[in-house]
N, C-alpha and C. Protein backbone atom coordinates (compact mmCIF):
# COMPACT_ATOMS: atom_id res chain seq x y z
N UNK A 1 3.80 -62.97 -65.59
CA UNK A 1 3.70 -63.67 -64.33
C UNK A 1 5.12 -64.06 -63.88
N UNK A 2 5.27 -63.61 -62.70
CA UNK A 2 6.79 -64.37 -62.11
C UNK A 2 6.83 -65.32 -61.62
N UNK A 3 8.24 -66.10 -61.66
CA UNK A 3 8.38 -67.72 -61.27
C UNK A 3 7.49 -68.35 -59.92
N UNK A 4 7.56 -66.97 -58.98
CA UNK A 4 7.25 -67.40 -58.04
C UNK A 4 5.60 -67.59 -58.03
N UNK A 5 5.08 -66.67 -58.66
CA UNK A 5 3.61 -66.78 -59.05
C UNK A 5 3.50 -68.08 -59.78
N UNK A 6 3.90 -68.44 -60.47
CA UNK A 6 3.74 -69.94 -61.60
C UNK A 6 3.76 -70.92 -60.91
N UNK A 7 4.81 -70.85 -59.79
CA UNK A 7 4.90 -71.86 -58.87
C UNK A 7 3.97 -72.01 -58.00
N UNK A 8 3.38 -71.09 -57.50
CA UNK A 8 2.45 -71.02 -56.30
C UNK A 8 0.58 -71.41 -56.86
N UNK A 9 0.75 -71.26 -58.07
CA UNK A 9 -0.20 -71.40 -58.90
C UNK A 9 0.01 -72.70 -59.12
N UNK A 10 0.88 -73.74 -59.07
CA UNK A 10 0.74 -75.16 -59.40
C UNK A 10 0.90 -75.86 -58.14
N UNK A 11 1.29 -75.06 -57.31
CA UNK A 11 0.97 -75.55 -55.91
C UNK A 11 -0.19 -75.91 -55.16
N UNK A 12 -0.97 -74.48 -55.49
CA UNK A 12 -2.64 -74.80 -54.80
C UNK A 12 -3.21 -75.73 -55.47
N UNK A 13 -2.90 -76.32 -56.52
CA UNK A 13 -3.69 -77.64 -57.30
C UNK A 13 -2.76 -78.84 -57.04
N UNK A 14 -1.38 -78.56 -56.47
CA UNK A 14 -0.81 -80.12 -56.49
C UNK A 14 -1.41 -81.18 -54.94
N UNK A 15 -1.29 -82.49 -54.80
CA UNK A 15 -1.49 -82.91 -54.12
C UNK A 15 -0.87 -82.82 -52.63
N UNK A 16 -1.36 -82.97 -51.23
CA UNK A 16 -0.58 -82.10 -50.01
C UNK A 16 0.99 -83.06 -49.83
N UNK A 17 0.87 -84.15 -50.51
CA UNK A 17 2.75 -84.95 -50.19
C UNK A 17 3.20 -84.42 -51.32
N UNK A 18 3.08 -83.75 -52.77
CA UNK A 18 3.92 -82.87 -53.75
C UNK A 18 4.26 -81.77 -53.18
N UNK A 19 3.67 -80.64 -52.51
CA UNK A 19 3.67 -79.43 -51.88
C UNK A 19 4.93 -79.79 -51.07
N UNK A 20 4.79 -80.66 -49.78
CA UNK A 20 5.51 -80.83 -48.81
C UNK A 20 6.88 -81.12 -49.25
N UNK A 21 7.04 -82.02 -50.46
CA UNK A 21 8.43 -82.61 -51.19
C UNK A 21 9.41 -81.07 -51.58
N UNK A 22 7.79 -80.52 -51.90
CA UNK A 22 8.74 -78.82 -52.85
C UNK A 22 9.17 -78.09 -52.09
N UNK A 23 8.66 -78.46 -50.97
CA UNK A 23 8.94 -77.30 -49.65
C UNK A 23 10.29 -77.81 -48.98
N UNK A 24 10.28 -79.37 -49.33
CA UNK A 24 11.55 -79.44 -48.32
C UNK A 24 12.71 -79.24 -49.38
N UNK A 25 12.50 -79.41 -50.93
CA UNK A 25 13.20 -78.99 -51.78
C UNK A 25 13.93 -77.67 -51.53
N UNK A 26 13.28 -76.91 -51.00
CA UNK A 26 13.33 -75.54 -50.99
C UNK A 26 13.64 -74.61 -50.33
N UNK A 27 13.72 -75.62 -48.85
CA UNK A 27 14.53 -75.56 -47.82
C UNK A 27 15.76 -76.20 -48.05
N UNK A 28 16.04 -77.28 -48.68
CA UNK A 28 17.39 -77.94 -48.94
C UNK A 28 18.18 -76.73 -49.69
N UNK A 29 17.77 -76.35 -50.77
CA UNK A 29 18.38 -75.46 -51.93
C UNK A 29 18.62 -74.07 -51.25
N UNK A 30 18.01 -73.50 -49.65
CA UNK A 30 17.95 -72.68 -49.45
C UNK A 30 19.44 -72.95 -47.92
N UNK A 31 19.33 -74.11 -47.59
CA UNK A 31 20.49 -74.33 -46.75
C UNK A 31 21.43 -74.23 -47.41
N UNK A 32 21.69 -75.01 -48.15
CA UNK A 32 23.20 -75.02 -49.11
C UNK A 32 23.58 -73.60 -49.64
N UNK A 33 22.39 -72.68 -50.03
CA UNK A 33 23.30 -71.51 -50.40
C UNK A 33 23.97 -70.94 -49.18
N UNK A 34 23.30 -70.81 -47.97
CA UNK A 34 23.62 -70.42 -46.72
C UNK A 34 24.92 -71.08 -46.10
N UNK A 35 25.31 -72.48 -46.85
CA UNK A 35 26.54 -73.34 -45.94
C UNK A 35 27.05 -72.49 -47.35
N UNK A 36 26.96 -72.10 -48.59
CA UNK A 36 28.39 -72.47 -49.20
C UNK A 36 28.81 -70.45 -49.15
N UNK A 37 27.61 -69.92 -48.43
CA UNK A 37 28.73 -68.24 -48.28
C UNK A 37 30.12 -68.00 -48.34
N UNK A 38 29.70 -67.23 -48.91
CA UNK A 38 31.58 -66.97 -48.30
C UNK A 38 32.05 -66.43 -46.98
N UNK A 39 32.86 -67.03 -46.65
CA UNK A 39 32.98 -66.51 -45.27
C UNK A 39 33.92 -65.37 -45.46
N UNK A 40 34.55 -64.78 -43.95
CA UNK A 40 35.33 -63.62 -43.85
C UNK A 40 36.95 -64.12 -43.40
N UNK A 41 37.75 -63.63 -44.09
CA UNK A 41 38.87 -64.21 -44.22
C UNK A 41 39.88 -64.59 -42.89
N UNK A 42 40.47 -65.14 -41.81
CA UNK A 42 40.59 -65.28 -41.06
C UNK A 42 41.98 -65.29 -40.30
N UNK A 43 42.75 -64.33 -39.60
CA UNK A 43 43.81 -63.91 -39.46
C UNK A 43 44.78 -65.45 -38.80
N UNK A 44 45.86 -65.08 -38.82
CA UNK A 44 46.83 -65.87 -37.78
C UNK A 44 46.82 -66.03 -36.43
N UNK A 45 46.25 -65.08 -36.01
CA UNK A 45 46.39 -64.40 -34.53
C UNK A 45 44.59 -65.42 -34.06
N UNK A 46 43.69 -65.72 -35.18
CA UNK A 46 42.53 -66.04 -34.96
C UNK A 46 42.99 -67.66 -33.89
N UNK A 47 44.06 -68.30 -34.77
CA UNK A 47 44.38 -69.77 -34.26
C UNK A 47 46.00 -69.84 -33.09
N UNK A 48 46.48 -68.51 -33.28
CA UNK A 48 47.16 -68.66 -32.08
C UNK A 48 46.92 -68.94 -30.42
N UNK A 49 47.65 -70.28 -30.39
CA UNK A 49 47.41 -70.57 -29.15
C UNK A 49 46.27 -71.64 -28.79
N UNK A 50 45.90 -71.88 -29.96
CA UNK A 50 44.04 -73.01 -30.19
C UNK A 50 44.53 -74.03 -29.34
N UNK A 51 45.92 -74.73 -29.60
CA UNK A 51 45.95 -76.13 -29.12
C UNK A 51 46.94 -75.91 -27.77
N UNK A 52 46.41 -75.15 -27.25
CA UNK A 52 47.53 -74.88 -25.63
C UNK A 52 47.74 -75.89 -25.02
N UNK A 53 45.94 -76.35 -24.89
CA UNK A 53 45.52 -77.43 -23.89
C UNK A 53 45.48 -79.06 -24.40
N UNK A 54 45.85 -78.86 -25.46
CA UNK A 54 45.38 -80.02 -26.04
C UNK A 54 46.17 -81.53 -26.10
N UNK A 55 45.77 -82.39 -25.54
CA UNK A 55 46.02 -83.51 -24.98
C UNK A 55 47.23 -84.07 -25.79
N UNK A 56 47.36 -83.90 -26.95
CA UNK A 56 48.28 -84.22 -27.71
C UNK A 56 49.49 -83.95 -27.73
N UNK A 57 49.67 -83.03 -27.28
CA UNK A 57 50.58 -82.11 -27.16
C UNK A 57 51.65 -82.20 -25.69
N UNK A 58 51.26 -82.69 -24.86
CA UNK A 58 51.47 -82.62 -23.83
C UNK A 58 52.66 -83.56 -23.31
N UNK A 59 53.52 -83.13 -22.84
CA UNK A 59 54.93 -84.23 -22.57
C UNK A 59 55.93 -83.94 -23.21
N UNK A 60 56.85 -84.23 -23.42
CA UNK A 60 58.51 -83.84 -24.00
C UNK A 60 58.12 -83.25 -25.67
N UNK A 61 58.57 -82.28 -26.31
CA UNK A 61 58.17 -81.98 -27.43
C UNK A 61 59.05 -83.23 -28.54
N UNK A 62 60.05 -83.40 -27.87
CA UNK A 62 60.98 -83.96 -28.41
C UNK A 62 60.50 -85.44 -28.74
N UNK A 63 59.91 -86.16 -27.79
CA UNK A 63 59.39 -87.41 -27.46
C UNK A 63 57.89 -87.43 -28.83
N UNK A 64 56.98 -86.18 -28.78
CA UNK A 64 56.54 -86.11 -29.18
C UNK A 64 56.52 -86.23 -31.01
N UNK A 65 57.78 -85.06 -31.69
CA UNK A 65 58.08 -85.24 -32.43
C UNK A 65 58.51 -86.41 -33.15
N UNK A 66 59.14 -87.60 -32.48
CA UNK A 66 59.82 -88.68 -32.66
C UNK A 66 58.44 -89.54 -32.69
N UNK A 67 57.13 -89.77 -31.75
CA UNK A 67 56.22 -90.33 -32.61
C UNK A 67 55.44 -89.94 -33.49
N UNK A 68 55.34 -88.79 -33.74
CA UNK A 68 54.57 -87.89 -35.22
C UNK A 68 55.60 -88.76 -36.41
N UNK A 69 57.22 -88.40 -36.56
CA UNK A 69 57.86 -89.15 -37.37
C UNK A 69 57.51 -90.62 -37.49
N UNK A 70 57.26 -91.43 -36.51
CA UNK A 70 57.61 -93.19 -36.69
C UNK A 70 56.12 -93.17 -37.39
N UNK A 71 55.37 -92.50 -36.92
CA UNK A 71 53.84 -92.70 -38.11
C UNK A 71 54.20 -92.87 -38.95
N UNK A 72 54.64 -92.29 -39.84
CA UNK A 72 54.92 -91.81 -41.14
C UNK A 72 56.33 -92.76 -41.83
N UNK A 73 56.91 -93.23 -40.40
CA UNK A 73 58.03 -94.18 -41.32
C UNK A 73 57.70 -95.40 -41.74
């Protein structure tokens, strides 16, 4: 008999809030393999240019640089 048979076999006798617990078990265990894939490796060219627009950025680079530094001093 396979796992999945053994399981399904203690299923039709467990009570309907055990079933539901295993199921969301089973969906949990079945997301996480899906988040931890591996993904596909991702070039330089993928993030060139990401922060064109980005608010941070915007105004004297120089001015800018000088408060990125005082953070940190």
């Amino acid at each position: 008999m396979t796992t999945a048979e053994i399981v399904y076999e203690k299923l039709k006798s467990a009570p309907p809030a055990l079933a539901r617990e295993v199921l969301d078990f089973l969906e949990f265990l079945e997301a996480r393999r899906v988040a931890s894939a591996p993904r596909e490796p991702r070039s330089f060219d993928d993030f060139f240019g990401a922060l064109k627009e980005s608010k941070l950025f915007e105004g004297d680079p120089v001015d800018i640089q000088r408060k990125l530094r005082d953070e940190w001093a």
